[in-house]
Protein backbone atom coordinates (compact mmCIF):
# COMPACT_ATOMS: atom_id res chain seq x y z
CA UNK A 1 -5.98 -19.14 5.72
CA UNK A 2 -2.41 -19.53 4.84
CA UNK A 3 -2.97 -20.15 1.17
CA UNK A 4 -4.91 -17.18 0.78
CA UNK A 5 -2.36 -14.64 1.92
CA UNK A 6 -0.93 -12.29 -0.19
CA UNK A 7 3.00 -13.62 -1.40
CA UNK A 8 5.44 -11.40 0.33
CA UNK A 9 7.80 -12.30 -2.09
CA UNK A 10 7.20 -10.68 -5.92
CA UNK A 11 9.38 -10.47 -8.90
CA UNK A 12 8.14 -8.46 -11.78
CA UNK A 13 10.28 -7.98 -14.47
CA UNK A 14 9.62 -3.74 -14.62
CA UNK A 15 10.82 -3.74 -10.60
CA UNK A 16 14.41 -3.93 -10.30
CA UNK A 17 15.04 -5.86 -13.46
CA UNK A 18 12.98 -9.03 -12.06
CA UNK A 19 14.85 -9.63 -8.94
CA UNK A 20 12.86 -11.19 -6.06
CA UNK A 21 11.72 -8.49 -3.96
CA UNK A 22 9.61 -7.50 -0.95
CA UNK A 23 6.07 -7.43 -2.37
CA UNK A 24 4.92 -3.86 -2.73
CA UNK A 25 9.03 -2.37 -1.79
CA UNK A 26 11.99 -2.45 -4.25
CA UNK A 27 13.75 -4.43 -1.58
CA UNK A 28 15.41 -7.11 -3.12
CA UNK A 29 15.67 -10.37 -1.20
CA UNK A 30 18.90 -10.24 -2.50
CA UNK A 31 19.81 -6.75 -0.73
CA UNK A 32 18.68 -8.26 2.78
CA UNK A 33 20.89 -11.28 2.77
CA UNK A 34 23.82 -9.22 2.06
CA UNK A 35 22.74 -6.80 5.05
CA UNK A 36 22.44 -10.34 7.45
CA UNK A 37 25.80 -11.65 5.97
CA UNK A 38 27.27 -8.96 6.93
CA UNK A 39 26.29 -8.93 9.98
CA UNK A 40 23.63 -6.53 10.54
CA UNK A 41 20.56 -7.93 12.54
CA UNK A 42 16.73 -8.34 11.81
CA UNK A 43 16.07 -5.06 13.83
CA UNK A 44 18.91 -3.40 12.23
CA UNK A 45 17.38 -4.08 9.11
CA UNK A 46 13.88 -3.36 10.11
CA UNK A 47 15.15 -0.02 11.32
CA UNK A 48 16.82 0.92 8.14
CA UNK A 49 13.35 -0.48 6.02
CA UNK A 50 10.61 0.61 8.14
CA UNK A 51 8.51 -0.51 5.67
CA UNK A 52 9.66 -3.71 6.06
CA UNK A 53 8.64 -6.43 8.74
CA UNK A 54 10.08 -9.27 10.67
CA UNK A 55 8.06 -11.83 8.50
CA UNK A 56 8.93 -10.27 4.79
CA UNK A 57 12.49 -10.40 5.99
CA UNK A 58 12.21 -14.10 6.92
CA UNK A 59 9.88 -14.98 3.77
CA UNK A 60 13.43 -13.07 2.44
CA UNK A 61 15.22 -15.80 3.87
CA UNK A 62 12.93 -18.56 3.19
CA UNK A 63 12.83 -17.59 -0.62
CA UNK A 64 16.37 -18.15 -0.57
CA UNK A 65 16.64 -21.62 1.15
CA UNK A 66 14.26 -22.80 -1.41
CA UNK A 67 15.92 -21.69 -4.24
CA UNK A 68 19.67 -23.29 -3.15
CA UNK A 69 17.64 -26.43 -3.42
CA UNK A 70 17.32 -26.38 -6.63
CA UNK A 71 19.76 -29.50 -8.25
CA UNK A 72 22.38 -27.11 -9.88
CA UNK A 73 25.99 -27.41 -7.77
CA UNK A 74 27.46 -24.42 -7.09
CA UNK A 75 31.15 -23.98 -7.05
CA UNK A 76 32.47 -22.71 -4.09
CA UNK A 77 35.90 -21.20 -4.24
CA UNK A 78 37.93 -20.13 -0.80
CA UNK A 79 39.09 -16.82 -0.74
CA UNK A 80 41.84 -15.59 1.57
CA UNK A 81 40.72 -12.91 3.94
């Protein structure tokens, strides 16, 4: 069952000062969307984290959609590149 799974997503506030992380890695969810925005792919990653796997990255990614939802706006600024 679904419900029954183990999170893959933790936060604890003794691993890396409470930022969501891999369950069980101190691989912040944080550290794997700044891999995929800059432009390094799920097997890229997965090569780098061994430890990691295809699903905690996209539980990674998952975690994050759900918190943007949250109703706080975020200003955006542009920045010339």
């Amino acid at each position: 069952m679904k419900d029954m799974e183990k999170p893959l997503i933790a936060a604890n506030p003794k691993i890396m000062m409470g930022k969501p992380v891999i369950a069980g890695t101190r691989i912040t969810v944080e550290l794997i969307l700044e891999k995929l925005a800059a432009g390094e792919t799920i097997e890229q990653i997965l090569e780098a984290h061994p430890q990691l796997t295809r699903e905690a990255v996209l539980a990674a990614i998952a975690f994050a959609k759900e918190a943007l939802r949250a109703d706080v706006i975020y200003p955006v600024t542009e920045t010339a590149t």
